[in-house]
PDB file of N, CA and C in Angstrom:
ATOM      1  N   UNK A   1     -13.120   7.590  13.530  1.00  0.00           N
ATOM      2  CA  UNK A   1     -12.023   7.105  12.714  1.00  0.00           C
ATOM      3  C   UNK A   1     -11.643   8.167  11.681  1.00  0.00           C
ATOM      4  N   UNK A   2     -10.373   8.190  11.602  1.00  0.00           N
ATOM      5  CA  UNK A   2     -10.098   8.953  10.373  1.00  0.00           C
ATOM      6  C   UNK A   2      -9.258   8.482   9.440  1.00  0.00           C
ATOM      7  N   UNK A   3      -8.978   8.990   7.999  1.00  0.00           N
ATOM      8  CA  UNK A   3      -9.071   8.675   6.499  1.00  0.00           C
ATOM      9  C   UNK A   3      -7.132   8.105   6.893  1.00  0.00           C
ATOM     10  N   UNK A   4      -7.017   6.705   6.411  1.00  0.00           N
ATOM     11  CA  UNK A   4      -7.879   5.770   5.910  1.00  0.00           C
ATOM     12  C   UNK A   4      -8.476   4.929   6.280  1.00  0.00           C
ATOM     13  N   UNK A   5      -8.447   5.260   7.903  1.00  0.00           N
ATOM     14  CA  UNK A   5      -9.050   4.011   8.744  1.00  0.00           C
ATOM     15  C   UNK A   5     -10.458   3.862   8.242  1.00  0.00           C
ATOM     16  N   UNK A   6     -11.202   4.471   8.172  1.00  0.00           N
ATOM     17  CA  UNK A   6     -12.191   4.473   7.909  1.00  0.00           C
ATOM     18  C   UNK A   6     -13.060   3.870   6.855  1.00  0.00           C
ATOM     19  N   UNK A   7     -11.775   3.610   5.987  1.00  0.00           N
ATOM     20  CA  UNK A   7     -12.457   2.963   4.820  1.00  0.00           C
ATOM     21  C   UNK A   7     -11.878   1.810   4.878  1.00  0.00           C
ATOM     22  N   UNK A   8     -11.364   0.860   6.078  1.00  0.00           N
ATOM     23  CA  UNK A   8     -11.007  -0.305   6.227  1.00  0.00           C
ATOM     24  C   UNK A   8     -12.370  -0.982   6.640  1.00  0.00           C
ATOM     25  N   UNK A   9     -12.794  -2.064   6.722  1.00  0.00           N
ATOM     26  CA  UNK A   9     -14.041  -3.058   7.061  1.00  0.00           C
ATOM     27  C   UNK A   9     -13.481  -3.463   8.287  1.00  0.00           C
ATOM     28  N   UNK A  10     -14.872  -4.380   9.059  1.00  0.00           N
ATOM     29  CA  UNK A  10     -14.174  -5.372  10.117  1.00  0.00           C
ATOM     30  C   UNK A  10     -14.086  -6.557   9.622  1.00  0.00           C
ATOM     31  N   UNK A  11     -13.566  -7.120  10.682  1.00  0.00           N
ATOM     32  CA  UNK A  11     -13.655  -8.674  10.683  1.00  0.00           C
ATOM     33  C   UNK A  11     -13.221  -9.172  11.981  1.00  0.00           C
ATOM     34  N   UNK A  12     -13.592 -10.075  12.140  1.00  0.00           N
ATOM     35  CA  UNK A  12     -13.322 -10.533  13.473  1.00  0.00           C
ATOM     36  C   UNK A  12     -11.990 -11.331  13.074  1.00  0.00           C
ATOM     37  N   UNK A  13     -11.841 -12.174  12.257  1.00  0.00           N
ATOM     38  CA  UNK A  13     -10.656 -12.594  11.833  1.00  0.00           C
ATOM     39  C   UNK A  13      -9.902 -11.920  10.528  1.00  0.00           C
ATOM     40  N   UNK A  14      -9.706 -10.479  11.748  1.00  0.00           N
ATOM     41  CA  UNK A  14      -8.471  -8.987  10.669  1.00  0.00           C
ATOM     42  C   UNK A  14      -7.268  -9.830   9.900  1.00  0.00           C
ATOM     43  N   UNK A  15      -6.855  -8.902   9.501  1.00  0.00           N
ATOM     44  CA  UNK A  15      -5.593  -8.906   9.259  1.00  0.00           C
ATOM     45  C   UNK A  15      -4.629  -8.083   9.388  1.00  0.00           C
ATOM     46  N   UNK A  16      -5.077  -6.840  10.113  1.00  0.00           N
ATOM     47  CA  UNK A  16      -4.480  -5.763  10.914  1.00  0.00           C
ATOM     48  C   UNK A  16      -4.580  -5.379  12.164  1.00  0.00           C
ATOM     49  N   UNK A  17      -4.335  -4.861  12.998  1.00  0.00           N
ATOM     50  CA  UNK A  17      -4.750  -4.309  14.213  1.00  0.00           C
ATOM     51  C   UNK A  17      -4.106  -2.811  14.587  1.00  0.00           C
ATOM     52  N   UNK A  18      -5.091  -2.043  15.083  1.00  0.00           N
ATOM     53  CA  UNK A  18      -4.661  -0.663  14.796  1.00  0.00           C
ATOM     54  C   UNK A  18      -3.793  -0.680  16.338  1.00  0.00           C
ATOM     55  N   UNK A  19      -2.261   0.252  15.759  1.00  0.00           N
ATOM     56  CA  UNK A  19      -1.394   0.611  16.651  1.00  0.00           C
ATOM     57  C   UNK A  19      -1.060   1.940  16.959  1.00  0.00           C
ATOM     58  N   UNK A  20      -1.297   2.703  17.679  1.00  0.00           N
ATOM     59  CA  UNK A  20      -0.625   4.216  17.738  1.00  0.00           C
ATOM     60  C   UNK A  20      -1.101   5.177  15.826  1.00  0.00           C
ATOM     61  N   UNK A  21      -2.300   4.509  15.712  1.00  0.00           N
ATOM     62  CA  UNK A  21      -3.060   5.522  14.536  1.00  0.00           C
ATOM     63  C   UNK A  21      -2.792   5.394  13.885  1.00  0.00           C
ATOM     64  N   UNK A  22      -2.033   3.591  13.201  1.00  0.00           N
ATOM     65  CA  UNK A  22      -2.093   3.318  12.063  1.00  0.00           C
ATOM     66  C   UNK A  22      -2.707   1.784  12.005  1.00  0.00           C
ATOM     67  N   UNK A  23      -2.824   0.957  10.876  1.00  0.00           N
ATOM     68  CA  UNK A  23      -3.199  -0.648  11.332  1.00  0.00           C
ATOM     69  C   UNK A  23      -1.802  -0.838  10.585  1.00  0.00           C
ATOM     70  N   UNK A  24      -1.783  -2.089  11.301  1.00  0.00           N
ATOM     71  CA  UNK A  24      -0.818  -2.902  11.348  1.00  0.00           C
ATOM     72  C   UNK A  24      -0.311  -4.536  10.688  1.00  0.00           C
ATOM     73  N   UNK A  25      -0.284  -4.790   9.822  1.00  0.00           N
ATOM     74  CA  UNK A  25      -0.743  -6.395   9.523  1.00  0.00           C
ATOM     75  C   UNK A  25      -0.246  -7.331  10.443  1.00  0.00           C
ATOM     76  N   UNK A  26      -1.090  -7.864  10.759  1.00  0.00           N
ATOM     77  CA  UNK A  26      -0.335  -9.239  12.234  1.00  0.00           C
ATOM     78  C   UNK A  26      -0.308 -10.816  11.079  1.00  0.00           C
ATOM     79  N   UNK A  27      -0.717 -10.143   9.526  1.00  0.00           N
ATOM     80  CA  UNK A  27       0.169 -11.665   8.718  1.00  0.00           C
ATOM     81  C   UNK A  27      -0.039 -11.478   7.315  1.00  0.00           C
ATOM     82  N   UNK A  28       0.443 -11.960   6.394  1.00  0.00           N
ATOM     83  CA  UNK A  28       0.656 -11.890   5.222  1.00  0.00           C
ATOM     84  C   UNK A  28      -0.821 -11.604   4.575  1.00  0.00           C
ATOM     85  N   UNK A  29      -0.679 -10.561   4.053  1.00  0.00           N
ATOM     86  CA  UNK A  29      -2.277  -9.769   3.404  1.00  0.00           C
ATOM     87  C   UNK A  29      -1.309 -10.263   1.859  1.00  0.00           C
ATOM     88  N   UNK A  30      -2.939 -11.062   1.251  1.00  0.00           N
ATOM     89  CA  UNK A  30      -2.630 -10.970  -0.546  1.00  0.00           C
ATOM     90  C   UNK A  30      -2.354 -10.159  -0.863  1.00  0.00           C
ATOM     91  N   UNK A  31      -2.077 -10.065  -2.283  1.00  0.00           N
ATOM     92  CA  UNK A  31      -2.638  -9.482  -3.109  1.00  0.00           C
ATOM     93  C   UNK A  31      -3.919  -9.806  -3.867  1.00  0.00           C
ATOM     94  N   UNK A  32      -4.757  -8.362  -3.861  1.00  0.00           N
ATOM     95  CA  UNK A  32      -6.251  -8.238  -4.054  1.00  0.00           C
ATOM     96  C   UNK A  32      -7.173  -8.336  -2.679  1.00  0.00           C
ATOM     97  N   UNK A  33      -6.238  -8.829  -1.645  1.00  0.00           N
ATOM     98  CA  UNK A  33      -7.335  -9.261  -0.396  1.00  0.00           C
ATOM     99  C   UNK A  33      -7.726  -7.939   0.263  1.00  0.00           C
ATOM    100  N   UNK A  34      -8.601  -8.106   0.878  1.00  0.00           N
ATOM    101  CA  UNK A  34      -9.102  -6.658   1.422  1.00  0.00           C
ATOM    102  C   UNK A  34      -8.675  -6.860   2.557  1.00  0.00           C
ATOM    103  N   UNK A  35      -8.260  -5.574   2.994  1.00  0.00           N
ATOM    104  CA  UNK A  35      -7.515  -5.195   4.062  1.00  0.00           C
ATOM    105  C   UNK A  35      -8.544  -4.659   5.567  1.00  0.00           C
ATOM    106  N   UNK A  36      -8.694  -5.721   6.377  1.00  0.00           N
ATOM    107  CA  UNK A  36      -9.740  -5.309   7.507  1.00  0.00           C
ATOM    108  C   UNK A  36      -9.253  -5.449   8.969  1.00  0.00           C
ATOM    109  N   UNK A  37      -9.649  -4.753   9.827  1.00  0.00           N
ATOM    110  CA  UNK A  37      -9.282  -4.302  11.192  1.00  0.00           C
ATOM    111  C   UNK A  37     -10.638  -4.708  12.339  1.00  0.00           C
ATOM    112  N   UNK A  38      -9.976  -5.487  13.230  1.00  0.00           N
ATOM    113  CA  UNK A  38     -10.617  -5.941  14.822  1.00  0.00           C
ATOM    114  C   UNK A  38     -11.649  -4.692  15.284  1.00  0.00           C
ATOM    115  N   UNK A  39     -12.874  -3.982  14.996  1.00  0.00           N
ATOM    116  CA  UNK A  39     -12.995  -2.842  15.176  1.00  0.00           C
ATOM    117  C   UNK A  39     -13.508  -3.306  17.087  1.00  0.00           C
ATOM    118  N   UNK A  40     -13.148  -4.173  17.888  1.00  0.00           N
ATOM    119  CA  UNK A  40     -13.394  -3.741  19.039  1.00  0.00           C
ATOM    120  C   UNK A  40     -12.518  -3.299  19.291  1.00  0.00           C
ATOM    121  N   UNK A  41     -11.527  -3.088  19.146  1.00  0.00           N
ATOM    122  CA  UNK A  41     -10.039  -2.963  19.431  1.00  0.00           C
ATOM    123  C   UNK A  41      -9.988  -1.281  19.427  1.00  0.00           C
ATOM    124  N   UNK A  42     -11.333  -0.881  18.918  1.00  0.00           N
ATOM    125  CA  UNK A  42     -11.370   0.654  18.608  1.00  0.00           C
ATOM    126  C   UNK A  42     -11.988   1.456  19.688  1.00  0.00           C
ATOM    127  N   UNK A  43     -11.444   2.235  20.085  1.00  0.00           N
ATOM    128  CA  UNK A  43     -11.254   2.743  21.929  1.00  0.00           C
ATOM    129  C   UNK A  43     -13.177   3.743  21.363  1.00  0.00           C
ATOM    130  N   UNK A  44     -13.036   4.475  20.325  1.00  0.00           N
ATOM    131  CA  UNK A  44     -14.322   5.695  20.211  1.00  0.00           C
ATOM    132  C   UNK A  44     -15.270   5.031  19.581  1.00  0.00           C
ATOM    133  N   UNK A  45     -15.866   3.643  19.513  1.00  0.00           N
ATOM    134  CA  UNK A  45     -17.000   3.146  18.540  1.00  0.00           C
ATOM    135  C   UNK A  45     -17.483   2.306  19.964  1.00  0.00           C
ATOM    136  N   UNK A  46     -18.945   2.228  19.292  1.00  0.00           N
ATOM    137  CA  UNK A  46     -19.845   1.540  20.329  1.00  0.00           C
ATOM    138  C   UNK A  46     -20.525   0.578  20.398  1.00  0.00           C
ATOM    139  N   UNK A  47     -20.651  -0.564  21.115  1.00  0.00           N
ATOM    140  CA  UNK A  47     -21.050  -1.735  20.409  1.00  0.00           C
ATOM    141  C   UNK A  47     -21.981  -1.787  19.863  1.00  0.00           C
ATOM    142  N   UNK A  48     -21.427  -3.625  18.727  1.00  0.00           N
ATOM    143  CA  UNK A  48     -22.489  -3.616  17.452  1.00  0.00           C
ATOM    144  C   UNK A  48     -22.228  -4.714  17.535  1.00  0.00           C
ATOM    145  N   UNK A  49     -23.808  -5.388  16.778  1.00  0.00           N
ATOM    146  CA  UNK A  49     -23.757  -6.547  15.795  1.00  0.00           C
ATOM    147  C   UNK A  49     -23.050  -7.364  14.956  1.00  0.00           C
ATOM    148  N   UNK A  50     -22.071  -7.709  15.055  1.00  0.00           N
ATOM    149  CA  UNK A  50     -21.316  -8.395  14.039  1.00  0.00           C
ATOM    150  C   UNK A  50     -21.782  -8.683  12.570  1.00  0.00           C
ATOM    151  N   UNK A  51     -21.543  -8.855  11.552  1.00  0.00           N
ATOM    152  CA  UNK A  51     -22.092  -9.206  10.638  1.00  0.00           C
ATOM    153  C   UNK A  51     -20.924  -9.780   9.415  1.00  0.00           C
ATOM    154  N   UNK A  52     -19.873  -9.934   9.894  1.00  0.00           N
ATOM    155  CA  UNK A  52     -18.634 -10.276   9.101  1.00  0.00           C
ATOM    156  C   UNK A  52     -18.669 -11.732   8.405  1.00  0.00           C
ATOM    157  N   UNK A  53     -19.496 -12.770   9.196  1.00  0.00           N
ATOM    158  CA  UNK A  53     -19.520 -13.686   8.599  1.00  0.00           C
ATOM    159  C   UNK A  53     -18.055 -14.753   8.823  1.00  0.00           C
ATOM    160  N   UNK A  54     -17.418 -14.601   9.404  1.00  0.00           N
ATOM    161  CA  UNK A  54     -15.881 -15.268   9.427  1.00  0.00           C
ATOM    162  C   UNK A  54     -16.235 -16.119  10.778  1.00  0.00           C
ATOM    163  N   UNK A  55     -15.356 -17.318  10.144  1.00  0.00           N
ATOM    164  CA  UNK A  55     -15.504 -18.768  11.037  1.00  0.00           C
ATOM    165  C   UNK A  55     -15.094 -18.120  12.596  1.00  0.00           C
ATOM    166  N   UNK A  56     -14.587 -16.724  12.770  1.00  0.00           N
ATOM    167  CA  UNK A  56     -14.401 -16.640  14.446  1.00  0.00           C
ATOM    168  C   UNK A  56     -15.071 -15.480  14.728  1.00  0.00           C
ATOM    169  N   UNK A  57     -16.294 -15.242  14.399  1.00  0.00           N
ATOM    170  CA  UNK A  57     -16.948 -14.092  14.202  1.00  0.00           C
ATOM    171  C   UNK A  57     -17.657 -14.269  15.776  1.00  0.00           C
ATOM    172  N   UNK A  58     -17.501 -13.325  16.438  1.00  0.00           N
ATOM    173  CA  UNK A  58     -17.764 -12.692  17.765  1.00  0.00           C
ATOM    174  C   UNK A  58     -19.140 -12.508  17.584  1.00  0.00           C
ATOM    175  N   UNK A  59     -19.923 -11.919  16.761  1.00  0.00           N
ATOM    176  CA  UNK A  59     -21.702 -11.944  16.789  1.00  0.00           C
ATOM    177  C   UNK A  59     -21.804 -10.546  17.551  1.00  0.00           C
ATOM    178  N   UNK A  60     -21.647 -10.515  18.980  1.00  0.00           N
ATOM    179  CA  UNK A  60     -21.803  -9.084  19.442  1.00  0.00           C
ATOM    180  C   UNK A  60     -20.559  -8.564  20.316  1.00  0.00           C
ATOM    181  N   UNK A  61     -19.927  -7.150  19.379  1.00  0.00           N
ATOM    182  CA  UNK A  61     -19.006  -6.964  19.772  1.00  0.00           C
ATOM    183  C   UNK A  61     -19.008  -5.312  21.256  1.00  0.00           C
ATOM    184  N   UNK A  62     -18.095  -5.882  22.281  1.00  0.00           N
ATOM    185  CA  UNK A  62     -17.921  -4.830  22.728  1.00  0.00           C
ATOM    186  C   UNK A  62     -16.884  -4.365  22.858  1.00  0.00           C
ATOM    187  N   UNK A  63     -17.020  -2.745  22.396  1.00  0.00           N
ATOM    188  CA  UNK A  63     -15.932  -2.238  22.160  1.00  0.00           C
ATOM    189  C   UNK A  63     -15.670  -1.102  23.425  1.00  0.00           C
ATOM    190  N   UNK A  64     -14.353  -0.975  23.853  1.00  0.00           N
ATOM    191  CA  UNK A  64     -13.920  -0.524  24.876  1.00  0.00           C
ATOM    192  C   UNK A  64     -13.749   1.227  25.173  1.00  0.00           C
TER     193      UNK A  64
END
């Protein structure tokens, strides 16, 4: 990943999804809310553990 992806978090329930090397919001991000991205959705990372904690949290993710 590179800057600023990188300093985005996951979540299984994002609020972005990365498009052509940027993220994207797919819905109204607060203000103050932290801004986090689907990281299976991320073609160069390898699966992991979930640990996001969110009511649609995947547990073990594989990423493609």
């Amino acid at each position: 990943m590179q800057k600023p992806e990188r300093y985005i978090n996951h979540s299984c329930d994002s609020n972005t999804v990365p498009k052509n090397n940027c993220d994207v919001a797919i819905r109204k991000i607060e203000k103050g809310e932290e801004i986090t991205s689907d990281y299976s959705k991320i073609e160069s990372l390898d699966d992991f553990k979930c640990k996001c904690e969110s009511k649609n949290c995947k547990l073990n993710l594989k990423c493609f």
